[in-house]
PDB file of N, CA and C in Angstrom:
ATOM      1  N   UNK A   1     -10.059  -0.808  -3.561  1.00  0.00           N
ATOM      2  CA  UNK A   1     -11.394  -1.161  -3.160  1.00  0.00           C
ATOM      3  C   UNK A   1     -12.313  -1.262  -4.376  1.00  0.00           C
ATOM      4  N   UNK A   2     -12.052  -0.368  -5.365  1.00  0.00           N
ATOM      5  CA  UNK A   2     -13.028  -0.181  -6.460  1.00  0.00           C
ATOM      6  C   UNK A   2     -13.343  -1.244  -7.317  1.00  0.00           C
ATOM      7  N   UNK A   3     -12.370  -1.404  -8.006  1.00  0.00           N
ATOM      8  CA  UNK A   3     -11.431  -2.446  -8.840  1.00  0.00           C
ATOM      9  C   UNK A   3     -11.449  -4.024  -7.793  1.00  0.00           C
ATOM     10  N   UNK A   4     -10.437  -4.084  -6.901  1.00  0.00           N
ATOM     11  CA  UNK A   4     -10.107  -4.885  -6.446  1.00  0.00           C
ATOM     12  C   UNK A   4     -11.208  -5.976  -5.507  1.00  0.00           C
ATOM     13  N   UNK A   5     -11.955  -5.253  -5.014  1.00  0.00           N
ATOM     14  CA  UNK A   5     -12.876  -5.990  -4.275  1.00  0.00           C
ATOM     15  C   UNK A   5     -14.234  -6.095  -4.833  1.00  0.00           C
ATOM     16  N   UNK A   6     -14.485  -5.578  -6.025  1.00  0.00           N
ATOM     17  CA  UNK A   6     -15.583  -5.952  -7.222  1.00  0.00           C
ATOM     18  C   UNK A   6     -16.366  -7.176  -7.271  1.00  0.00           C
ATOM     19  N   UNK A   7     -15.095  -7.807  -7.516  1.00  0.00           N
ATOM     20  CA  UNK A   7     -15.560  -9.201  -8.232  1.00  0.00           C
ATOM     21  C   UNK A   7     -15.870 -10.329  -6.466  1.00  0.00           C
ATOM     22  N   UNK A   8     -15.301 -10.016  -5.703  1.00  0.00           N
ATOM     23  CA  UNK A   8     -15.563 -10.816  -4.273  1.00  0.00           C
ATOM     24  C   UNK A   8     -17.421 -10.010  -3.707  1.00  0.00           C
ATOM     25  N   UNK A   9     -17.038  -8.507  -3.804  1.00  0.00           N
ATOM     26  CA  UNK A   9     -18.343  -8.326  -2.970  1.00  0.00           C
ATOM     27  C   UNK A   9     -19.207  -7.392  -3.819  1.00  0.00           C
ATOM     28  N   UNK A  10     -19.351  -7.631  -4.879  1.00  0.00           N
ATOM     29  CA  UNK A  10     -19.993  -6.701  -5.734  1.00  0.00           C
ATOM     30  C   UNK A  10     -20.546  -4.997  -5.536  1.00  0.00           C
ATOM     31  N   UNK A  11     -21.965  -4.467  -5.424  1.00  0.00           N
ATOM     32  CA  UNK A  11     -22.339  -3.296  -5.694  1.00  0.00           C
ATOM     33  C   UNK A  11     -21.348  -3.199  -4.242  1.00  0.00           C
ATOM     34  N   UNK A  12     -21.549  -3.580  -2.957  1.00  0.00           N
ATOM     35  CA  UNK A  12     -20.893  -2.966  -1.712  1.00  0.00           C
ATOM     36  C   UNK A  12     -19.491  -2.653  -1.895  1.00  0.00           C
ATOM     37  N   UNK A  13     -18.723  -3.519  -2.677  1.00  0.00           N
ATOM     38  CA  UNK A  13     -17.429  -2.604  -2.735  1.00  0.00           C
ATOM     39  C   UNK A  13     -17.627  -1.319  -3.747  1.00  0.00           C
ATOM     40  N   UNK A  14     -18.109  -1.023  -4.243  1.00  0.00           N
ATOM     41  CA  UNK A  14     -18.202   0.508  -4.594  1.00  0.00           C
ATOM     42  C   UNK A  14     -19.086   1.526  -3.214  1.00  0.00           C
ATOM     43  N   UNK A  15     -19.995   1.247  -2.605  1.00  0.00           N
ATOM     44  CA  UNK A  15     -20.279   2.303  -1.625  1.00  0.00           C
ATOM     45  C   UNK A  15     -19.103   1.805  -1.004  1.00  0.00           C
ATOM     46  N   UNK A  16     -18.042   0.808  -0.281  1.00  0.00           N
ATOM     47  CA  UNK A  16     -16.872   0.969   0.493  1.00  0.00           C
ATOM     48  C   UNK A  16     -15.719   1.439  -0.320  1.00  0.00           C
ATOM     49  N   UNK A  17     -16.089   1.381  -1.290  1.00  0.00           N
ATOM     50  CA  UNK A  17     -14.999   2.581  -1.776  1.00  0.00           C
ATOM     51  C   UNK A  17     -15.500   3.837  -2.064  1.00  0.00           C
ATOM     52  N   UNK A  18     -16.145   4.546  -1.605  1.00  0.00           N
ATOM     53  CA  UNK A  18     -16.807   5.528  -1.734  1.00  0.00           C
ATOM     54  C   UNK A  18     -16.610   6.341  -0.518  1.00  0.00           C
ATOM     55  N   UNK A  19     -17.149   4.928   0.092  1.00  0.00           N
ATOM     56  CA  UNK A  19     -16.493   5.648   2.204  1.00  0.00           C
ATOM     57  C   UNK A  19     -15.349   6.305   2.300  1.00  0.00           C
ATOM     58  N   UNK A  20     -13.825   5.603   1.302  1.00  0.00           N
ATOM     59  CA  UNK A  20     -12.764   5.510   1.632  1.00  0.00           C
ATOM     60  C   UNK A  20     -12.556   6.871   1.251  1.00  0.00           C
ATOM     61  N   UNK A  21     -12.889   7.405  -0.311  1.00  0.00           N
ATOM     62  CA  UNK A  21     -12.631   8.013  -1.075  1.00  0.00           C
ATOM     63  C   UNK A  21     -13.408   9.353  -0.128  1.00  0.00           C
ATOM     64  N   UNK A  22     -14.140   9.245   0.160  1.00  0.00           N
ATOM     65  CA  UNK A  22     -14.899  10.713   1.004  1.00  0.00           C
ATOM     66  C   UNK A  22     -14.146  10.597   2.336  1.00  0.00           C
ATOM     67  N   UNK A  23     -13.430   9.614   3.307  1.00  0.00           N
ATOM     68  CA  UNK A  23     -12.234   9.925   3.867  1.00  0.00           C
ATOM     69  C   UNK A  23     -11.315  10.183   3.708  1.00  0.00           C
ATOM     70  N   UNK A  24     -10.860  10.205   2.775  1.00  0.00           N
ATOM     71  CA  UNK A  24      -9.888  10.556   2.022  1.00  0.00           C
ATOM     72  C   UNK A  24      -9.914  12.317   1.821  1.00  0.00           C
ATOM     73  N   UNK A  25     -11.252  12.540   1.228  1.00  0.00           N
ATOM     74  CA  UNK A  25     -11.163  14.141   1.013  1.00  0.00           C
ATOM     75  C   UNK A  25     -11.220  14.488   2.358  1.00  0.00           C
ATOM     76  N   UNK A  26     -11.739  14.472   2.826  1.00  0.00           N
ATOM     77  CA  UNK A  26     -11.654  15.008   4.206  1.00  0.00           C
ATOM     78  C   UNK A  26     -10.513  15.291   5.085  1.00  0.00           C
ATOM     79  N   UNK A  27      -9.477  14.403   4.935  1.00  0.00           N
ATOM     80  CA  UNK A  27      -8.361  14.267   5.254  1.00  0.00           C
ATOM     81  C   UNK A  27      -7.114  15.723   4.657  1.00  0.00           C
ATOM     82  N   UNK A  28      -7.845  15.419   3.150  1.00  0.00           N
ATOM     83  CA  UNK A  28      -7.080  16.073   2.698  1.00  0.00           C
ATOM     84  C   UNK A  28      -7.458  17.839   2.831  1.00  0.00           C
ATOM     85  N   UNK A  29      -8.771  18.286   2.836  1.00  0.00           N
ATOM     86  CA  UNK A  29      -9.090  19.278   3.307  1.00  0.00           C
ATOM     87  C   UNK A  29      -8.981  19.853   4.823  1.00  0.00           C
ATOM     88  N   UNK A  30      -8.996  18.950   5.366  1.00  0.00           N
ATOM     89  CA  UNK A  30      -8.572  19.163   7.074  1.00  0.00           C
ATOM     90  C   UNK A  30      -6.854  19.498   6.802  1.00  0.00           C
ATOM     91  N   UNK A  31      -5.908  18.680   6.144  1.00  0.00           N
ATOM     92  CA  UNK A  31      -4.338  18.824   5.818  1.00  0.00           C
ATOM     93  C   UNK A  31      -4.611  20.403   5.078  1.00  0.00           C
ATOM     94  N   UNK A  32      -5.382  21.155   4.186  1.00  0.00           N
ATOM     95  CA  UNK A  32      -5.360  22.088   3.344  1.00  0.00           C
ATOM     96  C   UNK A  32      -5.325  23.160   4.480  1.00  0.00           C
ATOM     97  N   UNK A  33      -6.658  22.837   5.121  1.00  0.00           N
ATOM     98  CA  UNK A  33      -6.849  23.947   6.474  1.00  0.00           C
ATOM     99  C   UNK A  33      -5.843  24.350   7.593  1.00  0.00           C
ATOM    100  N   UNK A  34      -5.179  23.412   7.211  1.00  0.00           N
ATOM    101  CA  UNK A  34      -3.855  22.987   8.676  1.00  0.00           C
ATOM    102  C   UNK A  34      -2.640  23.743   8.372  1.00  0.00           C
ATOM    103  N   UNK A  35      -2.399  23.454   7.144  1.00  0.00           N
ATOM    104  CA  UNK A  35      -1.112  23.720   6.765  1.00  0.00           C
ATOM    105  C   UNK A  35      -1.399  24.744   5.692  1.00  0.00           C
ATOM    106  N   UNK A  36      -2.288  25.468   5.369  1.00  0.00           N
ATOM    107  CA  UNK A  36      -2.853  26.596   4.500  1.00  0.00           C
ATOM    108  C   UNK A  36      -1.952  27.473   5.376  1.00  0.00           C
ATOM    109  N   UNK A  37      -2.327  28.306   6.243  1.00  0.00           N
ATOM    110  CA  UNK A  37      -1.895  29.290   6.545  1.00  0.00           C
ATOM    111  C   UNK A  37      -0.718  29.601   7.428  1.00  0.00           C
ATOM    112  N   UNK A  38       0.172  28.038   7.375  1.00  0.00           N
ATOM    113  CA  UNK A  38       1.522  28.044   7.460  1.00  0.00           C
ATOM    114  C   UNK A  38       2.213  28.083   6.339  1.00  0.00           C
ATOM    115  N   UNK A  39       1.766  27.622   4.918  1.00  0.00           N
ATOM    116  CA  UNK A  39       2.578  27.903   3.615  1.00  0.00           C
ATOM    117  C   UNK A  39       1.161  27.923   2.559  1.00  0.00           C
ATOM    118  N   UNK A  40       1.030  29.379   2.463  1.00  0.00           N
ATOM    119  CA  UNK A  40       0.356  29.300   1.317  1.00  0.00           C
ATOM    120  C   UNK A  40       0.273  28.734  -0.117  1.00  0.00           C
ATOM    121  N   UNK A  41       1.404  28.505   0.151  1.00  0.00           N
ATOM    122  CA  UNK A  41       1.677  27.516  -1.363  1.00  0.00           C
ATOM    123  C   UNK A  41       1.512  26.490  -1.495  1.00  0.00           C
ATOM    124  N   UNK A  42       1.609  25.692  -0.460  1.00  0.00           N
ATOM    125  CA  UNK A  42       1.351  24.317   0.016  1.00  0.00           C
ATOM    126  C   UNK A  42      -0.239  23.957   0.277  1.00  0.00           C
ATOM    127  N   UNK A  43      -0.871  25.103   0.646  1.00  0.00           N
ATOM    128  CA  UNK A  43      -2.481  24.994   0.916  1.00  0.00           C
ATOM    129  C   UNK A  43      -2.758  24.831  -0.368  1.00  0.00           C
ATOM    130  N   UNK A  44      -2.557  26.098  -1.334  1.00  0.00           N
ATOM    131  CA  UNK A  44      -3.327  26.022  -3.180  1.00  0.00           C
ATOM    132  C   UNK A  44      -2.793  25.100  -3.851  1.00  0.00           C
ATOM    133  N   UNK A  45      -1.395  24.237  -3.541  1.00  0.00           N
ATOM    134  CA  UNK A  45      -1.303  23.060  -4.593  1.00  0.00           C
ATOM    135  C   UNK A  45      -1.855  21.896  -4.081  1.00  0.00           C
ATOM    136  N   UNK A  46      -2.712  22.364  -3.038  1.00  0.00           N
ATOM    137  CA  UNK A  46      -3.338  21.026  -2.501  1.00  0.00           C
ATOM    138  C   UNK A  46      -4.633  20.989  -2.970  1.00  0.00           C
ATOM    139  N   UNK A  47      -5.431  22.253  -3.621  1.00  0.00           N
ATOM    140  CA  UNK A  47      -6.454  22.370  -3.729  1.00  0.00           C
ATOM    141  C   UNK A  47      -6.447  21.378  -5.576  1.00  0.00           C
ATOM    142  N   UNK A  48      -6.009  21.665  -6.363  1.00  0.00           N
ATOM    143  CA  UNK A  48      -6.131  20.708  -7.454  1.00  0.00           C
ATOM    144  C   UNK A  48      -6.233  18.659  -7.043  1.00  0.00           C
ATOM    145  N   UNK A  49      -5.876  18.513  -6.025  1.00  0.00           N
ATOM    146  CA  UNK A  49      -5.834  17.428  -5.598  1.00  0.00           C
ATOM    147  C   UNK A  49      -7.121  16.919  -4.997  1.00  0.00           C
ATOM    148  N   UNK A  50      -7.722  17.738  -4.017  1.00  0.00           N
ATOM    149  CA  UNK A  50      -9.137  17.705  -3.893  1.00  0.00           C
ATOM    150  C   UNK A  50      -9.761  17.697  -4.579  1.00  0.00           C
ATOM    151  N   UNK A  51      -9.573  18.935  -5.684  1.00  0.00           N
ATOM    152  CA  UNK A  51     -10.860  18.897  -6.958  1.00  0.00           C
ATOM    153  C   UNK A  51     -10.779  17.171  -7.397  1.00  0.00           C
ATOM    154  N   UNK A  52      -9.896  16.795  -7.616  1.00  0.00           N
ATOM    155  CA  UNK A  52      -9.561  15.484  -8.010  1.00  0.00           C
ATOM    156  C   UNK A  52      -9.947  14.471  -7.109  1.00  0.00           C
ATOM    157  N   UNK A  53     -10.169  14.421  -6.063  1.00  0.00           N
ATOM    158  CA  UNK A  53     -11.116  13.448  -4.968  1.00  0.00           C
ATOM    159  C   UNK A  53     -12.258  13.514  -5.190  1.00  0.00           C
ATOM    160  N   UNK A  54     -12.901  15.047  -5.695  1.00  0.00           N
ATOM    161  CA  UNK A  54     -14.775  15.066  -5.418  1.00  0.00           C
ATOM    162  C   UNK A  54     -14.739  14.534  -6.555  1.00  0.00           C
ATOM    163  N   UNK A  55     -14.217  14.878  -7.933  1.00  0.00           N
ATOM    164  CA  UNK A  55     -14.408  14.309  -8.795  1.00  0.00           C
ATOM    165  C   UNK A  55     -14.504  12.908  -9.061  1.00  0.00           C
ATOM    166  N   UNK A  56     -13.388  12.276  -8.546  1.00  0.00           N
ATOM    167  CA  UNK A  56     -13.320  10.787  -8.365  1.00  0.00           C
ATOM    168  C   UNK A  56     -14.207  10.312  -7.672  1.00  0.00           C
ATOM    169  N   UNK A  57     -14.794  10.492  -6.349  1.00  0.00           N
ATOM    170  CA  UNK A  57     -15.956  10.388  -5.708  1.00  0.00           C
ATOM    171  C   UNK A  57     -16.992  10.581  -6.245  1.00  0.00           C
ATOM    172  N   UNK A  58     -17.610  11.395  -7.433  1.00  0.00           N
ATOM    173  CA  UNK A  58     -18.900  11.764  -7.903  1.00  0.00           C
ATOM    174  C   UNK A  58     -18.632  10.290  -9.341  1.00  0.00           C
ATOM    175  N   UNK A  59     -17.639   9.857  -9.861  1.00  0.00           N
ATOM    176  CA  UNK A  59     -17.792   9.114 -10.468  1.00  0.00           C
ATOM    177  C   UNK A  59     -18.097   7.945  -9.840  1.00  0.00           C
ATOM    178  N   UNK A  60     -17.180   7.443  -8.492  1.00  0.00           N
ATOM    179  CA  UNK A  60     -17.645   6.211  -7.702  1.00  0.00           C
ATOM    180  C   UNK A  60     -19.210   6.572  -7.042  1.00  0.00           C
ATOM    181  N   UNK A  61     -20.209   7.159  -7.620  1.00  0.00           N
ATOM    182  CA  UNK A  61     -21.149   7.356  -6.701  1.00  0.00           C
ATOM    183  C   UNK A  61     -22.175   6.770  -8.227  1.00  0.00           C
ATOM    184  N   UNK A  62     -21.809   7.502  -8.858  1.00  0.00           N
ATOM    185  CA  UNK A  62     -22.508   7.203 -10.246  1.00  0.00           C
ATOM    186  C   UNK A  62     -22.680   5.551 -10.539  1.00  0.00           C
ATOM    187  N   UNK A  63     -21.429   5.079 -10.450  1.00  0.00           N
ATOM    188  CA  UNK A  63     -21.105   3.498 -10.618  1.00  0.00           C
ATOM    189  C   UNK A  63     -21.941   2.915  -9.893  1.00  0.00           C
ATOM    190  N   UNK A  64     -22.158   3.052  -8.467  1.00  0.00           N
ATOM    191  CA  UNK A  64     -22.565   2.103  -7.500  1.00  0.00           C
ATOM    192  C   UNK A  64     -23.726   2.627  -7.313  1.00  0.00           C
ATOM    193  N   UNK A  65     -24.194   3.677  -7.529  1.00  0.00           N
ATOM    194  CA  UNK A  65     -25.780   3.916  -7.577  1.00  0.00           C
ATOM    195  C   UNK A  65     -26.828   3.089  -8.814  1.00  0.00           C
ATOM    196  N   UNK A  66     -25.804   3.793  -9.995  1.00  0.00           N
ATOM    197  CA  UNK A  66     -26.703   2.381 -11.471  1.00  0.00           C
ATOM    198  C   UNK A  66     -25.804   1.221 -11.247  1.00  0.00           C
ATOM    199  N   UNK A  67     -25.056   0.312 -10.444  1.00  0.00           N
ATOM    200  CA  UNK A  67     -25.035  -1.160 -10.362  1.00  0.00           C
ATOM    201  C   UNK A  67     -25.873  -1.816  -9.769  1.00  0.00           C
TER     202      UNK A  67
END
């Protein structure tokens, strides 16, 4: 979405990739909550992966706010 749909729909493909990317965490924190306290191990190696969504998300927010 970021990349790819840029050049067709400009600033809007970054807030729609932004949508995706904050469904995305969500997904993955709802999966953390789910399956956390069936394998604890599986919940905390999920948590570096999230950090890695908000992060990615706070950069797609930056982009499409100054475009």
């Amino acid at each position: 979405m970021f990349f790819g749909l840029y050049p067709l729909l400009g600033t809007a493909a970054l807030w729609l990739a932004l949508l995706v990317i904050g469904a995305h965490a969500v997904t993955a924190t709802a999966a953390v909550l789910h399956f956390g306290p069936i394998s604890r191990t599986a919940g905390l190696l999920m948590l570096p992966y999230i950090s890695w969504l908000v992060f990615s998300a706070s950069l797609n927010l930056y982009a499409a706010a100054n475009n």
